[in-house]
PDB file of N, CA and C in Angstrom:
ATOM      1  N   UNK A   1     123.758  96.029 103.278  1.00  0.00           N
ATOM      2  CA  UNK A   1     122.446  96.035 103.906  1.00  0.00           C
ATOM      3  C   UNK A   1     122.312  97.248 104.826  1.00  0.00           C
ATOM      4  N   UNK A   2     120.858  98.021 104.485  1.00  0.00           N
ATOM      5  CA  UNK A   2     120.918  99.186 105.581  1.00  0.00           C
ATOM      6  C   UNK A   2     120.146  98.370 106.683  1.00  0.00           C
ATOM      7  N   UNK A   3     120.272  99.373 107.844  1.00  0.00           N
ATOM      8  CA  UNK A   3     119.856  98.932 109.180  1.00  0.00           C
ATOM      9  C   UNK A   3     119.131  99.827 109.627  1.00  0.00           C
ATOM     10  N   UNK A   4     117.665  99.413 110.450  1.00  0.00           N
ATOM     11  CA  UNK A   4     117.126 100.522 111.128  1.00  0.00           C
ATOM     12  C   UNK A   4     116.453  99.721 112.543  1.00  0.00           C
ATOM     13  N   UNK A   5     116.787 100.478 112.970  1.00  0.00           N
ATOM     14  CA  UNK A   5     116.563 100.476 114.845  1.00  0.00           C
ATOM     15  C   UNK A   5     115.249 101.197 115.102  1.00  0.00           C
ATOM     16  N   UNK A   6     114.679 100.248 115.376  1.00  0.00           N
ATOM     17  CA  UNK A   6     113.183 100.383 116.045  1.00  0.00           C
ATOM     18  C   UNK A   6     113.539 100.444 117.364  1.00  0.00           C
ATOM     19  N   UNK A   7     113.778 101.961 117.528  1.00  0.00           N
ATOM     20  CA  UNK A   7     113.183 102.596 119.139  1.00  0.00           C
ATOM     21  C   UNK A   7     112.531 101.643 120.299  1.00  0.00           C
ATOM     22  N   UNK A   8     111.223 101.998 120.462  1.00  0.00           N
ATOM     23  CA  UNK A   8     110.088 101.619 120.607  1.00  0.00           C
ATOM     24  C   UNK A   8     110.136  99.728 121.202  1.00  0.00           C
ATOM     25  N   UNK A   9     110.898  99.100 120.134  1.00  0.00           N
ATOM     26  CA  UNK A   9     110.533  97.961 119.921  1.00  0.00           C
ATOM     27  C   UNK A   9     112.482  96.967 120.459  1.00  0.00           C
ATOM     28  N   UNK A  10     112.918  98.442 120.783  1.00  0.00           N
ATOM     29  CA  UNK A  10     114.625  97.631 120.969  1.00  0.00           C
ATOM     30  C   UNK A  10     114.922  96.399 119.960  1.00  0.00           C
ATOM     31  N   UNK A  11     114.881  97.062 118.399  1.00  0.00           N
ATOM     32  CA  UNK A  11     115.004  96.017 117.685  1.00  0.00           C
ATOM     33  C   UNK A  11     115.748  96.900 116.620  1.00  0.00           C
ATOM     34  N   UNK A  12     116.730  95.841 115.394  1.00  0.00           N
ATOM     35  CA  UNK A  12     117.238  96.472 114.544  1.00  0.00           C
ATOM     36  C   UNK A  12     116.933  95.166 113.451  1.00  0.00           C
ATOM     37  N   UNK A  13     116.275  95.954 112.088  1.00  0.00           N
ATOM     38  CA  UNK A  13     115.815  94.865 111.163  1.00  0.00           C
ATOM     39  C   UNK A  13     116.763  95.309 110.244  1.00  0.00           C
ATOM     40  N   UNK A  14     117.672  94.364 109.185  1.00  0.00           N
ATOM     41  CA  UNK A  14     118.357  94.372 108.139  1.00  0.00           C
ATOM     42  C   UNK A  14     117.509  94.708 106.915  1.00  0.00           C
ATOM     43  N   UNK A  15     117.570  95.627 105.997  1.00  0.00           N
ATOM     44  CA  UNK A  15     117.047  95.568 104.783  1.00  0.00           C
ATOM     45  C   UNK A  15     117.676  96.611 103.613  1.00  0.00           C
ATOM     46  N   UNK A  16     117.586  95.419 102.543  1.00  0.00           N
ATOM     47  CA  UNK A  16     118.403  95.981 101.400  1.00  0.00           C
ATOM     48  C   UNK A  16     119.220  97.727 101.385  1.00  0.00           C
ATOM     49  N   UNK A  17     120.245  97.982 100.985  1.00  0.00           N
ATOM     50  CA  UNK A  17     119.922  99.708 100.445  1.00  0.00           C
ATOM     51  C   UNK A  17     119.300  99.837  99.062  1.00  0.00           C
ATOM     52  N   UNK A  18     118.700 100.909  99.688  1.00  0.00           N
ATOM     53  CA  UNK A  18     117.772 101.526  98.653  1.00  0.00           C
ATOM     54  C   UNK A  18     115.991 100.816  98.975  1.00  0.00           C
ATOM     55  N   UNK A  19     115.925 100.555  99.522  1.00  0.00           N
ATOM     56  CA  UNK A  19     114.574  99.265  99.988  1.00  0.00           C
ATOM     57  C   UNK A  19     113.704 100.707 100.797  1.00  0.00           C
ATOM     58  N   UNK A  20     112.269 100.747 100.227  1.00  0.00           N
ATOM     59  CA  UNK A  20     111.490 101.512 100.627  1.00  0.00           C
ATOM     60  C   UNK A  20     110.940 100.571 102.209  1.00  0.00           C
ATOM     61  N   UNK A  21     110.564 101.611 103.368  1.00  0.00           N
ATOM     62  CA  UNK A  21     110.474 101.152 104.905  1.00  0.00           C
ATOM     63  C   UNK A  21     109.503 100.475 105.097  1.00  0.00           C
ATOM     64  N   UNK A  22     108.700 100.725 103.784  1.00  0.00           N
ATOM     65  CA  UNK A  22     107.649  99.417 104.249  1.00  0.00           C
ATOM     66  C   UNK A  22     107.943  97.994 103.847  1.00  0.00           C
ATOM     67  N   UNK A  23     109.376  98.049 103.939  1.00  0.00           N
ATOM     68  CA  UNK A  23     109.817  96.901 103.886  1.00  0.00           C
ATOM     69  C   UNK A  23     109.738  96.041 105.461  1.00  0.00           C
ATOM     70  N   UNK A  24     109.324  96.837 106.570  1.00  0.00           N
ATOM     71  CA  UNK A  24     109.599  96.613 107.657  1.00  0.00           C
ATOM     72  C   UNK A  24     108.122  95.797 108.057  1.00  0.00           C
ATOM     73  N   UNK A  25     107.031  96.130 107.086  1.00  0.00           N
ATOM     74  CA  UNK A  25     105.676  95.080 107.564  1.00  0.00           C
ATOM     75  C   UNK A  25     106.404  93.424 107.468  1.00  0.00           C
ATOM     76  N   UNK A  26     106.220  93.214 108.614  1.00  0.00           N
ATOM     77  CA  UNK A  26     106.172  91.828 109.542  1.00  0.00           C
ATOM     78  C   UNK A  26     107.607  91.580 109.682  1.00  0.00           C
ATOM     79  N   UNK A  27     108.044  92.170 109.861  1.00  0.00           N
ATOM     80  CA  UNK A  27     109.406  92.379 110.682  1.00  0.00           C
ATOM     81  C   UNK A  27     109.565  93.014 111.893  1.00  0.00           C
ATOM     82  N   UNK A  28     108.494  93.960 111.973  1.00  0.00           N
ATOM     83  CA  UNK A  28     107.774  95.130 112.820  1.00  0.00           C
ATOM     84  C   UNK A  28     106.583  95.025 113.162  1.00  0.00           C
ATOM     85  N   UNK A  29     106.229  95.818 114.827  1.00  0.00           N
ATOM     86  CA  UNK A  29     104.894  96.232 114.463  1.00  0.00           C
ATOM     87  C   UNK A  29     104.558  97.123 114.370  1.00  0.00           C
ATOM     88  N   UNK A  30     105.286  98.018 113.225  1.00  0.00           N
ATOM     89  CA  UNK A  30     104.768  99.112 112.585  1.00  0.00           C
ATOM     90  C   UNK A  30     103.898  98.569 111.946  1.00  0.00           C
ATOM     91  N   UNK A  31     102.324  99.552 112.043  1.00  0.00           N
ATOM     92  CA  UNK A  31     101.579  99.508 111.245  1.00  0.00           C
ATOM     93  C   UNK A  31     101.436  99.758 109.661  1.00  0.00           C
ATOM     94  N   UNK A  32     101.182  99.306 108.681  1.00  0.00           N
ATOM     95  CA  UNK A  32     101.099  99.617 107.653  1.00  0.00           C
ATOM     96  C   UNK A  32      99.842  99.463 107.231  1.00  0.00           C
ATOM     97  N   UNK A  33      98.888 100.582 106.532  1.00  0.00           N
ATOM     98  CA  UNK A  33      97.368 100.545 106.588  1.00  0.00           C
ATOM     99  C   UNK A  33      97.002 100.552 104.697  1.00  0.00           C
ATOM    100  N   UNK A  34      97.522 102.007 104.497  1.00  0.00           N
ATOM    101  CA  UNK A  34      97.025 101.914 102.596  1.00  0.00           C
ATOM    102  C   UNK A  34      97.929 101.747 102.168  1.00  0.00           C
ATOM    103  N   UNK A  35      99.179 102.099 102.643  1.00  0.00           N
ATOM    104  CA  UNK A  35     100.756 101.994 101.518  1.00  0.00           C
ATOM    105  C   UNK A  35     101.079 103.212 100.663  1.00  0.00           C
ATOM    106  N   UNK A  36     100.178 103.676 101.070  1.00  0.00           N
ATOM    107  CA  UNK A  36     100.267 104.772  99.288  1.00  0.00           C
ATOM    108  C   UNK A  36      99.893 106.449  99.947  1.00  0.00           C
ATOM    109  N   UNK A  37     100.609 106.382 101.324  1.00  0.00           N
ATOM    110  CA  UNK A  37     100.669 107.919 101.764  1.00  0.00           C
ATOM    111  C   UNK A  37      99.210 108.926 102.048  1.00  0.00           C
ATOM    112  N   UNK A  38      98.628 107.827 102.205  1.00  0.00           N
ATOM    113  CA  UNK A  38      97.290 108.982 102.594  1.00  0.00           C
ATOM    114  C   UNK A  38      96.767 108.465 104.019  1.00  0.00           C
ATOM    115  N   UNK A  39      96.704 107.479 104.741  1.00  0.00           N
ATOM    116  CA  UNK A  39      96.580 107.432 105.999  1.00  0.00           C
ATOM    117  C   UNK A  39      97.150 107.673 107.168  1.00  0.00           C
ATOM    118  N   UNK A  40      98.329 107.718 106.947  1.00  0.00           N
ATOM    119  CA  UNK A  40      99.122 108.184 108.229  1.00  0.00           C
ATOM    120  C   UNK A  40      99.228 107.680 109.493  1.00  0.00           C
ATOM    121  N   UNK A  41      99.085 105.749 108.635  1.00  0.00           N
ATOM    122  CA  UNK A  41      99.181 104.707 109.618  1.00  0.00           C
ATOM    123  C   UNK A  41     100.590 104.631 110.347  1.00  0.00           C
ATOM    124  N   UNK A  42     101.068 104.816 109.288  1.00  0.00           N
ATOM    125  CA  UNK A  42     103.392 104.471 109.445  1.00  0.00           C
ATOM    126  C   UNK A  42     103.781 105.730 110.029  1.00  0.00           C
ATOM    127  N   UNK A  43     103.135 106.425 110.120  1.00  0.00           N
ATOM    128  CA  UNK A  43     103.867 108.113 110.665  1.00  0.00           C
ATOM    129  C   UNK A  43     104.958 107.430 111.728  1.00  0.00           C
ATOM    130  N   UNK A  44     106.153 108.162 112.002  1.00  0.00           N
ATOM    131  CA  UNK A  44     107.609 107.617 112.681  1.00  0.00           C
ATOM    132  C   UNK A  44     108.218 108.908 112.663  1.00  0.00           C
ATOM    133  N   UNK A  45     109.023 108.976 113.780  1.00  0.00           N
ATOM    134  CA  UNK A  45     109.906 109.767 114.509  1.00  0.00           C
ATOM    135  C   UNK A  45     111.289 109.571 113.492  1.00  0.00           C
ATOM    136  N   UNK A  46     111.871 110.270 112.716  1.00  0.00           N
ATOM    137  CA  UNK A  46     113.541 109.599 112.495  1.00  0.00           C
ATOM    138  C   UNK A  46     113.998 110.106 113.935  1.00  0.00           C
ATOM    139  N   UNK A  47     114.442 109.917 114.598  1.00  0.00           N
ATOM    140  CA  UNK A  47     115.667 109.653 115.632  1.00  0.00           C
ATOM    141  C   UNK A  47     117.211 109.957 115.227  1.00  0.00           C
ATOM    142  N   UNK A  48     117.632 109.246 114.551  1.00  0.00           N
ATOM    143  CA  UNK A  48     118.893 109.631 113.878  1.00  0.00           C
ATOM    144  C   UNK A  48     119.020 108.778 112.824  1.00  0.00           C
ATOM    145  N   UNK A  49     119.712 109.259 111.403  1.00  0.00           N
ATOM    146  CA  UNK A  49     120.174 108.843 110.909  1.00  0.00           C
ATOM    147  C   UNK A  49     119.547 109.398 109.437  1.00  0.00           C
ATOM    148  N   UNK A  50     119.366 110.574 109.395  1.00  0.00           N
ATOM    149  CA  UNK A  50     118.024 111.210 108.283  1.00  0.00           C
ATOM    150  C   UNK A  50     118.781 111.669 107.186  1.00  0.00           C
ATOM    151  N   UNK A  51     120.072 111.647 107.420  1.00  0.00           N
ATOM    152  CA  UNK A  51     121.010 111.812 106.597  1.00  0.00           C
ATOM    153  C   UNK A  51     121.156 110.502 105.406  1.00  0.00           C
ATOM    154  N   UNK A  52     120.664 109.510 105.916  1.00  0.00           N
ATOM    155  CA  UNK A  52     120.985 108.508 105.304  1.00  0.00           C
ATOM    156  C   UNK A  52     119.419 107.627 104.171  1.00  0.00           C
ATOM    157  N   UNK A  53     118.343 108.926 104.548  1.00  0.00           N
ATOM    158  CA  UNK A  53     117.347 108.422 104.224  1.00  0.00           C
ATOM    159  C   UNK A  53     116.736 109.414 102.592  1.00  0.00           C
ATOM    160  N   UNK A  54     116.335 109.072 101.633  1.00  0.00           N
ATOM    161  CA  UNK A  54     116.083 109.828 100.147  1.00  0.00           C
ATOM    162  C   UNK A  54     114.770 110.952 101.140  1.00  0.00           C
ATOM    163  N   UNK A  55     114.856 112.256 100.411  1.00  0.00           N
ATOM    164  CA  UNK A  55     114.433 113.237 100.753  1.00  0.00           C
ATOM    165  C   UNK A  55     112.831 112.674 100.837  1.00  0.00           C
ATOM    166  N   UNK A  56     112.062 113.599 101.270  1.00  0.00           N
ATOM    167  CA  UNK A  56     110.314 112.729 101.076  1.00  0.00           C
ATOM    168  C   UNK A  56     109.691 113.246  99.637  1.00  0.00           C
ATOM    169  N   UNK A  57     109.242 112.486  99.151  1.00  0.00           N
ATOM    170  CA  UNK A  57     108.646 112.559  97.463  1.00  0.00           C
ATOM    171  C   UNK A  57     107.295 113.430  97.527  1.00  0.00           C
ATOM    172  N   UNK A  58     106.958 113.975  96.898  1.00  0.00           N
ATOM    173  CA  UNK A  58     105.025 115.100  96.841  1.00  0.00           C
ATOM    174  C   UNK A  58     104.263 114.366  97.633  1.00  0.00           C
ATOM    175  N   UNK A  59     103.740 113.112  97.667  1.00  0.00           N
ATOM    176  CA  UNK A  59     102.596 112.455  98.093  1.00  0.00           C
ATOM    177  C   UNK A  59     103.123 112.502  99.913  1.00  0.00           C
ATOM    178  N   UNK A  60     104.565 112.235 100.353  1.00  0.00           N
ATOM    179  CA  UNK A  60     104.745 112.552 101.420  1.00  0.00           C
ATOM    180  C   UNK A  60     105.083 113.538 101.814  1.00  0.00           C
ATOM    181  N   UNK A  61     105.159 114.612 100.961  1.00  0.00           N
ATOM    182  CA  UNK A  61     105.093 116.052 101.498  1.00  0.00           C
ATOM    183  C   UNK A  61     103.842 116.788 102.275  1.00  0.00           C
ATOM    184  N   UNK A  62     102.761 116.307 100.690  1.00  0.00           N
ATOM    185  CA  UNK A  62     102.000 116.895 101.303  1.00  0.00           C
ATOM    186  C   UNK A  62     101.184 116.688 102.322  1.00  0.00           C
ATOM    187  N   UNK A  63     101.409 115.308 102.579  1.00  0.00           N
ATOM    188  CA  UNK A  63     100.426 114.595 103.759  1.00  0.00           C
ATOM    189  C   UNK A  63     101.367 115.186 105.343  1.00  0.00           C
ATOM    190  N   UNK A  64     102.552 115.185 105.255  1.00  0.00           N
ATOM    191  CA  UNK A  64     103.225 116.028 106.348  1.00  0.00           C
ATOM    192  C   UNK A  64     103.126 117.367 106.680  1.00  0.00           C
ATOM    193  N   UNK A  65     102.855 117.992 105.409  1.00  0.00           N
ATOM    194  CA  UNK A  65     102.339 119.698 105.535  1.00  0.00           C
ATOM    195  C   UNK A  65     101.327 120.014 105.947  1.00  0.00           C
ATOM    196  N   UNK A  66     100.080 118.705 105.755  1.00  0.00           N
ATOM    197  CA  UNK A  66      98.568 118.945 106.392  1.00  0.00           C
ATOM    198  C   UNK A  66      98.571 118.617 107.357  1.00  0.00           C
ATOM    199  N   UNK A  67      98.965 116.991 108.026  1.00  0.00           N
ATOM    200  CA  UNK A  67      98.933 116.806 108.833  1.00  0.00           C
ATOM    201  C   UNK A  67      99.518 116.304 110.256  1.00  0.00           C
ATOM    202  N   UNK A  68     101.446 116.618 110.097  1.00  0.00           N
ATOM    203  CA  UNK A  68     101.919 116.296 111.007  1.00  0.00           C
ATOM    204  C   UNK A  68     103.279 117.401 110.578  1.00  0.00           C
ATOM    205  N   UNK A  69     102.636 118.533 111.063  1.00  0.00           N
ATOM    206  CA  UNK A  69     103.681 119.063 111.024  1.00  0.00           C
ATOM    207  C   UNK A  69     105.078 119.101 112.157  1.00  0.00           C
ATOM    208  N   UNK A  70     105.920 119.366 111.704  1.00  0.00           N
ATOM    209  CA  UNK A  70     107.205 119.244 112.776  1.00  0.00           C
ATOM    210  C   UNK A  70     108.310 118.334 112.232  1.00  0.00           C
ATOM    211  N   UNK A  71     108.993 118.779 112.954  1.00  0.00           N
ATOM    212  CA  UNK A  71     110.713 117.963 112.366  1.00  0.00           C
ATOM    213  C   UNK A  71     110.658 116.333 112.690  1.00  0.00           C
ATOM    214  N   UNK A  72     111.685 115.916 111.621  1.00  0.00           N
ATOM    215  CA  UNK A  72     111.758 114.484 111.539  1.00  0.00           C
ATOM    216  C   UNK A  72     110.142 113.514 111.602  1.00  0.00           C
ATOM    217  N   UNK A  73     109.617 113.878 111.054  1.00  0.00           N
ATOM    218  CA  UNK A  73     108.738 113.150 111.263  1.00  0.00           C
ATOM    219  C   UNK A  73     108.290 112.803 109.550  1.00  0.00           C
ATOM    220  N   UNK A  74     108.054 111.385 109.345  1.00  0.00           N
ATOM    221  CA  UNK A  74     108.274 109.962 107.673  1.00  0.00           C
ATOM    222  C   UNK A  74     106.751 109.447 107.829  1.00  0.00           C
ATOM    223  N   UNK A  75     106.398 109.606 106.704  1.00  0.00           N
ATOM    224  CA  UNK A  75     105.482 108.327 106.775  1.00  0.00           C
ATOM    225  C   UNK A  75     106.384 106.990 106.211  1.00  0.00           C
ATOM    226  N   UNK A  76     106.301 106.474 106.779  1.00  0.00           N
ATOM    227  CA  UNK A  76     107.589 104.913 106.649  1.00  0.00           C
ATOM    228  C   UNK A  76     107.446 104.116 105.142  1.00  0.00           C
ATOM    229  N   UNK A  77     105.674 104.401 105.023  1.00  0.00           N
ATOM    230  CA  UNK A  77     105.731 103.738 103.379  1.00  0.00           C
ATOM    231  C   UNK A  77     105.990 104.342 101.995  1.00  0.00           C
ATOM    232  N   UNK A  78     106.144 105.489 102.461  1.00  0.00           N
ATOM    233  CA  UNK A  78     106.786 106.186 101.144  1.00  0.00           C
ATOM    234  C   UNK A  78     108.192 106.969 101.004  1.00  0.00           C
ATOM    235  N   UNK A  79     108.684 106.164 102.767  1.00  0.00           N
ATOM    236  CA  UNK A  79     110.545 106.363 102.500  1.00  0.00           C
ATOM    237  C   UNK A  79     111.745 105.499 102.438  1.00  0.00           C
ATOM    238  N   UNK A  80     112.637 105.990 101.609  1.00  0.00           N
ATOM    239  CA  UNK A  80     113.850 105.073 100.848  1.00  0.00           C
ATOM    240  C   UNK A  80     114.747 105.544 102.175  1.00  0.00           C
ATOM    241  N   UNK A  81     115.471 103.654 102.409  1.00  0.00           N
ATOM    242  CA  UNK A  81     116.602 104.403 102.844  1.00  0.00           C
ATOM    243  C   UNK A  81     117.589 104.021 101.686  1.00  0.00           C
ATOM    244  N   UNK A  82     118.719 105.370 101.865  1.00  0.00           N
ATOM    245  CA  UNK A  82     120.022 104.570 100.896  1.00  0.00           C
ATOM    246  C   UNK A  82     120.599 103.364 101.283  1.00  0.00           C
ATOM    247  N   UNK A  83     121.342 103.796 102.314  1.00  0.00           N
ATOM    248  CA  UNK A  83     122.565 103.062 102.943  1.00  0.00           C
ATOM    249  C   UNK A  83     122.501 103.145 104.671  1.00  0.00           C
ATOM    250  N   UNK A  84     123.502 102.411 104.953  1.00  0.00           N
ATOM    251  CA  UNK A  84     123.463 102.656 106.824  1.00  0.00           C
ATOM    252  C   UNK A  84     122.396 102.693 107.219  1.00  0.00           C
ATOM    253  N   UNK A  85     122.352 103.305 108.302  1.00  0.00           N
ATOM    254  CA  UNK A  85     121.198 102.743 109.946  1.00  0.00           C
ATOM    255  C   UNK A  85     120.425 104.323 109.737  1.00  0.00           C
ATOM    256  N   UNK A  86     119.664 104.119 110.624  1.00  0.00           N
ATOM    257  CA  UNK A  86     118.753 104.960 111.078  1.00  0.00           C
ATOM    258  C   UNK A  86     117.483 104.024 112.307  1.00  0.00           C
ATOM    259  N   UNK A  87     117.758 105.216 113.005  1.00  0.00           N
ATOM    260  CA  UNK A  87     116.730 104.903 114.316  1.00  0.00           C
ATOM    261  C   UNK A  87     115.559 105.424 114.256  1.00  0.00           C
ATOM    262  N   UNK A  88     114.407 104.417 114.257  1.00  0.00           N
ATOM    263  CA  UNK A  88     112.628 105.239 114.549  1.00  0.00           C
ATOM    264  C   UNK A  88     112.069 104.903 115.544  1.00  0.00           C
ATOM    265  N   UNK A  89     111.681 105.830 115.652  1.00  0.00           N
ATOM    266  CA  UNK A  89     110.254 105.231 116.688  1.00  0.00           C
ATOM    267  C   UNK A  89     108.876 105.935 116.261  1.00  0.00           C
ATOM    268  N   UNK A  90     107.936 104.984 116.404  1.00  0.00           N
ATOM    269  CA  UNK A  90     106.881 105.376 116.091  1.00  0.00           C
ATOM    270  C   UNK A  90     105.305 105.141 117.064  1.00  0.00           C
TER     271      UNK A  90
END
């Protein structure tokens, strides 16, 4: 089971490896709005652990290139983690 630590929320939710982060709606109160990378409801800080997370796919590229540019920064519903922890805040 990977692990991710909600910052924000001093919380750590268990979920599968390989389990995309919007696995975290109602476990969290990360927002989750369309699911499908065009609102930029889930936008999140990685914190640490980015090593452990699948690179970001086109649909979250390009929504990060328009509109949030800067380091570490996921839209949560269109990222995999593999394995192990990782910390967000959002």
């Amino acid at each position: 089971m990977a692990k991710v630590h909600i910052k924000n929320e001093n919380k750590t939710v268990e979920i599968p490896d390989g389990s995309n982060l919007v696995d975290l709606e109602g476990k969290s109160n990360v927002i989750f709005a369309c699911k499908v990378g065009s609102c930029g409801a889930c936008i999140a800080t990685i914190v640490s652990g980015a090593e452990n997370l699948e690179p970001p796919n086109e649909t979250e590229k390009i929504y990060l290139d328009n509109f949030a540019p800067g380091e570490n920064k996921r839209l949560l519903c269109q990222t995999i983690i593999k394995k192990g922890e990782v910390t967000i805040e959002y």
